[in-house]
N, C-alpha and C. Protein backbone atom coordinates (compact mmCIF):
# COMPACT_ATOMS: atom_id res chain seq x y z
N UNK A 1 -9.66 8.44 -13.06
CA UNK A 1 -9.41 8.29 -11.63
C UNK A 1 -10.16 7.06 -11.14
N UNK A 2 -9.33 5.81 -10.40
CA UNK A 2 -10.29 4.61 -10.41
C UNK A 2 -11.29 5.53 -8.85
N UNK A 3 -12.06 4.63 -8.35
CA UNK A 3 -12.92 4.47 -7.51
C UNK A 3 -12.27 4.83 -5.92
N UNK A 4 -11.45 4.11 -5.67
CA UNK A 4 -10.77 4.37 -4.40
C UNK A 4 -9.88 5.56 -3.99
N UNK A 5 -9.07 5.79 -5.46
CA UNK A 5 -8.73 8.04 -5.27
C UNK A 5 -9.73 8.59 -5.24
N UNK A 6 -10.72 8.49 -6.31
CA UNK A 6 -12.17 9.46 -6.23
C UNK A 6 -12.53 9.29 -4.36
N UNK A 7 -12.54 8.19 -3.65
CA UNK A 7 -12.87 8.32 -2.27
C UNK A 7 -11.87 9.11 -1.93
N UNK A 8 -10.63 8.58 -2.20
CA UNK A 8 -9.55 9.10 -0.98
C UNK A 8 -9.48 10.30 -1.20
N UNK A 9 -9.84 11.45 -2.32
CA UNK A 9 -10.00 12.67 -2.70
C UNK A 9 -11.37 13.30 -2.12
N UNK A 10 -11.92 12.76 -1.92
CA UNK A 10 -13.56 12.91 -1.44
C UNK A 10 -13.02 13.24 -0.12
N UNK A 11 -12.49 12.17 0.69
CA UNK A 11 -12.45 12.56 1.93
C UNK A 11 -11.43 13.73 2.18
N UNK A 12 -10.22 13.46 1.77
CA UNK A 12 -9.78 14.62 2.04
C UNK A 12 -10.17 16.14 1.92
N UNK A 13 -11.18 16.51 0.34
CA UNK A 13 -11.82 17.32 0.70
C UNK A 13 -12.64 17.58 1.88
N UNK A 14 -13.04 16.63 2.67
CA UNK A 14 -13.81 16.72 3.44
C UNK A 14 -13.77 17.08 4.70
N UNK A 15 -12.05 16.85 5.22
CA UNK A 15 -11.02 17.18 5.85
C UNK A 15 -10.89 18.26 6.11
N UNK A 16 -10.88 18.86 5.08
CA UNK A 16 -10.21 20.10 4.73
C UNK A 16 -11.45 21.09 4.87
N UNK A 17 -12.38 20.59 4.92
CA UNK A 17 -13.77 21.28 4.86
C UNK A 17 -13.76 21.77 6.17
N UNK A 18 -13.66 20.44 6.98
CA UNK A 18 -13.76 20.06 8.63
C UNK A 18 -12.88 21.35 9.07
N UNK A 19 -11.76 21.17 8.91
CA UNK A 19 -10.39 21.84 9.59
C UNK A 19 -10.84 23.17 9.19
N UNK A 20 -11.00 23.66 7.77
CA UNK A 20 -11.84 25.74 7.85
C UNK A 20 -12.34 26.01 8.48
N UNK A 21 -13.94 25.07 8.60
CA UNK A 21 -14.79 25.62 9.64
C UNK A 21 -14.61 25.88 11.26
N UNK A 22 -13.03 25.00 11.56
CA UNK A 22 -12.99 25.06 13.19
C UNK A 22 -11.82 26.28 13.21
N UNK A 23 -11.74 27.41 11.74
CA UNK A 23 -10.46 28.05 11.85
C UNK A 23 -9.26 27.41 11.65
N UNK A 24 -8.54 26.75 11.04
CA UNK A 24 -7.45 25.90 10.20
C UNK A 24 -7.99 26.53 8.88
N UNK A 25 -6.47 26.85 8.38
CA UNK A 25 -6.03 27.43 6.95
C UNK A 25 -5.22 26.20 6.26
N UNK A 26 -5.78 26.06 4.99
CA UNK A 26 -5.14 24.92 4.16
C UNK A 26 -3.96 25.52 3.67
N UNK A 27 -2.93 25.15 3.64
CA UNK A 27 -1.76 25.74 3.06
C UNK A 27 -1.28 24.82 1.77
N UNK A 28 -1.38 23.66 1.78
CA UNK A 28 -1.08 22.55 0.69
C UNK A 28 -2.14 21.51 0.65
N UNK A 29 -2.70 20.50 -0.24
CA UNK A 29 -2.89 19.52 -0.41
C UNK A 29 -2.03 18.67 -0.97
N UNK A 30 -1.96 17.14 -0.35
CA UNK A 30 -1.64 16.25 -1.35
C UNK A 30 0.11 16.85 -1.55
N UNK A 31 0.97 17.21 -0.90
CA UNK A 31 1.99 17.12 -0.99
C UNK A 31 2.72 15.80 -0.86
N UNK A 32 3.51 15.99 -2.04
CA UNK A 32 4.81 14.76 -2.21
C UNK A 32 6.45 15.42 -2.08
N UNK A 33 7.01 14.29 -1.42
CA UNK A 33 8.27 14.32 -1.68
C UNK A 33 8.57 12.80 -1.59
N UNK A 34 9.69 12.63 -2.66
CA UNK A 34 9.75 11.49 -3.28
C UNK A 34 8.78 10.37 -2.98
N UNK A 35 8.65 9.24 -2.30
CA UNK A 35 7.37 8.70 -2.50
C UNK A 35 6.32 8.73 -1.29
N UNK A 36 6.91 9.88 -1.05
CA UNK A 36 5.74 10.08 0.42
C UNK A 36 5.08 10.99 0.23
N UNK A 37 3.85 11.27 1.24
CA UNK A 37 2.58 11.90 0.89
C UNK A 37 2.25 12.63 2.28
N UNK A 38 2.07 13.75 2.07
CA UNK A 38 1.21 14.06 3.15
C UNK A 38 -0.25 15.16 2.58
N UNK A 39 -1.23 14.15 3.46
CA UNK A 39 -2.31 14.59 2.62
C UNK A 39 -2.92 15.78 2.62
N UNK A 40 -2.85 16.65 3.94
CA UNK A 40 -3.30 18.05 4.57
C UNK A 40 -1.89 18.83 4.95
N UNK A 41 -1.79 20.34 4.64
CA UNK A 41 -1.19 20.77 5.26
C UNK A 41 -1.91 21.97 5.88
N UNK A 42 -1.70 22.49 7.12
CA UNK A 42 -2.72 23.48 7.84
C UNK A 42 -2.04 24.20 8.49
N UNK A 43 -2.53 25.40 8.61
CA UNK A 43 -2.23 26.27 9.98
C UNK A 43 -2.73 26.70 10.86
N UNK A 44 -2.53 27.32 12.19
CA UNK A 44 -3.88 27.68 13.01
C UNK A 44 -2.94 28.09 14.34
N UNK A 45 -3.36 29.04 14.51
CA UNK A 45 -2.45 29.46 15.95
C UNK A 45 -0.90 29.73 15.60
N UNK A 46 -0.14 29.79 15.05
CA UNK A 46 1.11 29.59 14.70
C UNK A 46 1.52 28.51 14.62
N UNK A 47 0.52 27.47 14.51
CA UNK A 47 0.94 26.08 14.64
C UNK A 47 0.80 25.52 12.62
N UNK A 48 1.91 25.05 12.54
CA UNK A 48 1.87 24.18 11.00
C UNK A 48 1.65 22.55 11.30
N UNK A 49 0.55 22.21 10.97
CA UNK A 49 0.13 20.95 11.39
C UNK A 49 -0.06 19.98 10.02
N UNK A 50 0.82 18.72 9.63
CA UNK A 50 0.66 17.78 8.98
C UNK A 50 -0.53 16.57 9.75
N UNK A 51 -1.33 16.64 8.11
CA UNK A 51 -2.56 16.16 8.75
C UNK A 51 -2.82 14.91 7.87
N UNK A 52 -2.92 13.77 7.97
CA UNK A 52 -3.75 11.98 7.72
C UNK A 52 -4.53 12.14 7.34
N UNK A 53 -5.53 11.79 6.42
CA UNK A 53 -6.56 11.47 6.30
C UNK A 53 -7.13 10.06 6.28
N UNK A 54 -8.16 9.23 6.63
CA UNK A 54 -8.50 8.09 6.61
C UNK A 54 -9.94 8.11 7.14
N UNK A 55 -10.55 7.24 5.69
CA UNK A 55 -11.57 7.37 5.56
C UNK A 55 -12.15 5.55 5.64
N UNK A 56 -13.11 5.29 6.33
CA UNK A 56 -13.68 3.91 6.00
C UNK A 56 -14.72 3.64 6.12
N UNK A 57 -15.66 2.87 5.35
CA UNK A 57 -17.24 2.61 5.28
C UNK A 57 -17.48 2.03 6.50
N UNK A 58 -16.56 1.20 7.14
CA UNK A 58 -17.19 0.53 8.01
C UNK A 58 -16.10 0.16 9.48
N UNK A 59 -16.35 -0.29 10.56
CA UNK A 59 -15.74 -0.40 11.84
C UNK A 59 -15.34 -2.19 11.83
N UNK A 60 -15.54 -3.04 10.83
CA UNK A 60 -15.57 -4.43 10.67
C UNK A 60 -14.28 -4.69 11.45
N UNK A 61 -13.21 -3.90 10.86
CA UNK A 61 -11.30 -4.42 10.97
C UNK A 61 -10.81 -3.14 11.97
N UNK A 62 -11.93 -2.36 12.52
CA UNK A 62 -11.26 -1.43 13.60
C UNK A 62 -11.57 0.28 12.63
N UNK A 63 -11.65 1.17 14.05
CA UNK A 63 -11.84 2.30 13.28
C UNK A 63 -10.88 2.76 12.31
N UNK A 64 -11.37 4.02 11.35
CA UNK A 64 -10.28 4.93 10.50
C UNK A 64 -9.00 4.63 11.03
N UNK A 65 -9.06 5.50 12.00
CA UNK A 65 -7.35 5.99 12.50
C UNK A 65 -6.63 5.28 12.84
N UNK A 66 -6.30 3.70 12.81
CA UNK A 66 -5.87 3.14 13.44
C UNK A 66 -4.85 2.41 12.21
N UNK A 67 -5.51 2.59 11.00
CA UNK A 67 -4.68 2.25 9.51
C UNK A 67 -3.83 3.21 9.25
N UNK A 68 -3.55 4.35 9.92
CA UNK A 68 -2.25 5.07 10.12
C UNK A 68 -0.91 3.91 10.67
N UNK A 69 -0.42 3.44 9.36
CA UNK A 69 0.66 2.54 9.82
C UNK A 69 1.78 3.27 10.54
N UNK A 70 2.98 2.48 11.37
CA UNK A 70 3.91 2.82 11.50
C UNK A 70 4.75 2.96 10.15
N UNK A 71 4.58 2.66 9.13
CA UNK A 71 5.54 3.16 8.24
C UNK A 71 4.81 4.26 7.38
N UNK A 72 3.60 4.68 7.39
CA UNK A 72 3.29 5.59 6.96
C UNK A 72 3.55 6.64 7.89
N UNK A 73 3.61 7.13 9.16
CA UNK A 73 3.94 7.68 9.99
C UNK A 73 5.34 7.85 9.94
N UNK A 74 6.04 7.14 10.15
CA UNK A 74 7.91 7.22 9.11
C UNK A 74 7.96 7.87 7.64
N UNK A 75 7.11 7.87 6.80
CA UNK A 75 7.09 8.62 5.48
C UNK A 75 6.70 9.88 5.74
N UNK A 76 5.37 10.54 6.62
CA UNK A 76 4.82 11.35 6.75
C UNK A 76 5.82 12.51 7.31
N UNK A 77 6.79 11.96 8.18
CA UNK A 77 7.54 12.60 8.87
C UNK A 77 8.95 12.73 8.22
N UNK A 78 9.38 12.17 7.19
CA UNK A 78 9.99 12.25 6.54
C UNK A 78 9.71 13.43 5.56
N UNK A 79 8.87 13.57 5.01
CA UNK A 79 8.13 14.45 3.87
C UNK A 79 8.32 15.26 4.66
N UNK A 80 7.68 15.73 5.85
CA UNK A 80 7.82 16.94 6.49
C UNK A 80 9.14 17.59 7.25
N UNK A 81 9.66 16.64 7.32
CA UNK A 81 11.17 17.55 7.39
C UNK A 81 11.21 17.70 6.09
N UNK A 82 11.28 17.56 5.02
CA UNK A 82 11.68 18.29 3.70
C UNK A 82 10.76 19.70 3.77
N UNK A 83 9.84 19.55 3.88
CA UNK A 83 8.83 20.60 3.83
C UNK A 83 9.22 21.65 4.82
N UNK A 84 9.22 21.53 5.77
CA UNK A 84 10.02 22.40 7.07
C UNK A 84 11.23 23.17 6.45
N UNK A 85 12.08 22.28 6.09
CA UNK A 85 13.28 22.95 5.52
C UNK A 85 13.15 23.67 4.48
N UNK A 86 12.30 23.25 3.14
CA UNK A 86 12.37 24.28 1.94
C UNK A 86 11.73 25.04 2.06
N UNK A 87 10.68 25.17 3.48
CA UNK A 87 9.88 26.43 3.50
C UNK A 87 10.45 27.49 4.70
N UNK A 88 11.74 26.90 5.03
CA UNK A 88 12.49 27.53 6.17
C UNK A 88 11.44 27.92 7.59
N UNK A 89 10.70 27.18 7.65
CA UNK A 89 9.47 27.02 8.80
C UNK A 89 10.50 26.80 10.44
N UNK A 90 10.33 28.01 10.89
CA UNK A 90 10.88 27.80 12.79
C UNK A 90 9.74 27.70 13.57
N UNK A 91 8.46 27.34 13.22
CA UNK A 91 7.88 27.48 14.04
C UNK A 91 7.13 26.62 14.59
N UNK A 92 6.11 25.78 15.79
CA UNK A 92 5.56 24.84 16.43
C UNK A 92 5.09 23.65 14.88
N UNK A 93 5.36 22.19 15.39
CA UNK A 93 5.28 21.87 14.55
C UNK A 93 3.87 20.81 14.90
N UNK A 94 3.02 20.09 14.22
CA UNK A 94 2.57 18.85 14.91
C UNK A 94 1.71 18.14 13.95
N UNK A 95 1.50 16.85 14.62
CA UNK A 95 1.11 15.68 13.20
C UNK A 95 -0.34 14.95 13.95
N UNK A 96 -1.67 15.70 12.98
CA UNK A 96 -3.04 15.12 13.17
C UNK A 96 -3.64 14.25 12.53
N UNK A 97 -4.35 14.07 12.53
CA UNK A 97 -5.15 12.58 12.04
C UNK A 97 -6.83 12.99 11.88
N UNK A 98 -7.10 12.92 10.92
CA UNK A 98 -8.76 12.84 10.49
C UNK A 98 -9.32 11.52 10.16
N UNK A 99 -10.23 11.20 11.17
CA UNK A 99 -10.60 9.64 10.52
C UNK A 99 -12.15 9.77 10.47
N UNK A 100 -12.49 9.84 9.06
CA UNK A 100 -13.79 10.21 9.09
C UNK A 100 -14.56 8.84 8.46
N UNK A 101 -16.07 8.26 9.13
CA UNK A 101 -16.51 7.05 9.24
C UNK A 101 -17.77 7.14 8.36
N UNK A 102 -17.81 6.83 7.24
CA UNK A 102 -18.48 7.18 6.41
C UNK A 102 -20.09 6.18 6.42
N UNK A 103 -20.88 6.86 6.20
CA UNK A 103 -22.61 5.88 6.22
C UNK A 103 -23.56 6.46 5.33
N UNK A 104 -24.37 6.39 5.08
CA UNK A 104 -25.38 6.22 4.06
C UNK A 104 -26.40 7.51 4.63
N UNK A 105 -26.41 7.38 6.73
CA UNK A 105 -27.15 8.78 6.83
C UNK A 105 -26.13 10.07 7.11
N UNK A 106 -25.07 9.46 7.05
CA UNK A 106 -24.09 10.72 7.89
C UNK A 106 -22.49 10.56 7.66
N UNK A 107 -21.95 10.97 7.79
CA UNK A 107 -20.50 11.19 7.76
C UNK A 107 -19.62 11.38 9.54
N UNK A 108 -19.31 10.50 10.19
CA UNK A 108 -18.49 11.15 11.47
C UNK A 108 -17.20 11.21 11.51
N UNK A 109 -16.80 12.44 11.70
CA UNK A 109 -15.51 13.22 11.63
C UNK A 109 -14.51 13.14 12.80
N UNK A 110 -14.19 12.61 13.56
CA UNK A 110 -12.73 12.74 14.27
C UNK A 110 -11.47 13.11 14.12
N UNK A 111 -11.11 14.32 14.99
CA UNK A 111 -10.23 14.99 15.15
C UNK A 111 -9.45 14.45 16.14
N UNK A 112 -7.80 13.69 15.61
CA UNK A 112 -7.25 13.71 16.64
C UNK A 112 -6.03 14.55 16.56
N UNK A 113 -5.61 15.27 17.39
CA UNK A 113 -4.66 16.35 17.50
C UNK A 113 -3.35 16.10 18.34
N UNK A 114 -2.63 16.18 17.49
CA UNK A 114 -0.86 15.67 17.95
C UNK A 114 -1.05 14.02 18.19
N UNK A 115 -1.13 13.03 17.31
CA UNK A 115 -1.48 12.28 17.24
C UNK A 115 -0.53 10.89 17.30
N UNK A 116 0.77 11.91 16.92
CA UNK A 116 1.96 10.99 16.86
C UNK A 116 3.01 12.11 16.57
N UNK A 117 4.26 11.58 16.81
CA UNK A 117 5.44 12.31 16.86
C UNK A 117 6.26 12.16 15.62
């Protein structure tokens, strides 16, 4: 595993850590459909929430969340209508974002909720 999955796996565990403790149930990691990804899948309230992860050492080029491209946001949402459908899911749907800012004394976690459509 080079260096930059070992992070991008790091954080997402870390995600996923975040989202238990506030009550969010992991239902998937790391789901694919064809070449798209969605990195969290959760539940909480009756709500099924596709969740981002983005992780960065530093604020140099702008925070985490903001490297949520528009075409990753087009894949993400793509994947999840597949997912919706093969899991025959009717119920509230919505798409979050974890951008956690990584440092040497601490880790800061941001939650943004319904983040994009």
């Amino acid at each position: 595993m080079t260096e930059k999955n070992k992070k991008g796996k790091d954080g997402e565990e870390e995600a996923a850590s975040f989202l238990t403790s506030k009550g969010y149930s992991v239902v998937e990691t790391n789901f694919r459909y064809q070449h798209c990804e969605i990195d969290l899948v959760v539940k909480k309230n009756g709500w099924l929430i596709f969740v981002e992860v983005k992780m960065r050492t530093g604020t140099a080029f702008g925070p985490p969340e903001i490297f949520v491209t528009r075409q990753q946001r087009r894949n993400i949402r793509w994947a999840a209508r597949h997912y919706l459908f093969s899991k025959g899911w009717q119920g509230n749907v919505r798409f979050d974002v974890i951008a956690i800012l990584r440092s040497d004394l601490n880790n800061e976690i941001t939650h943004f909720e319904d983040a994009f459509h």
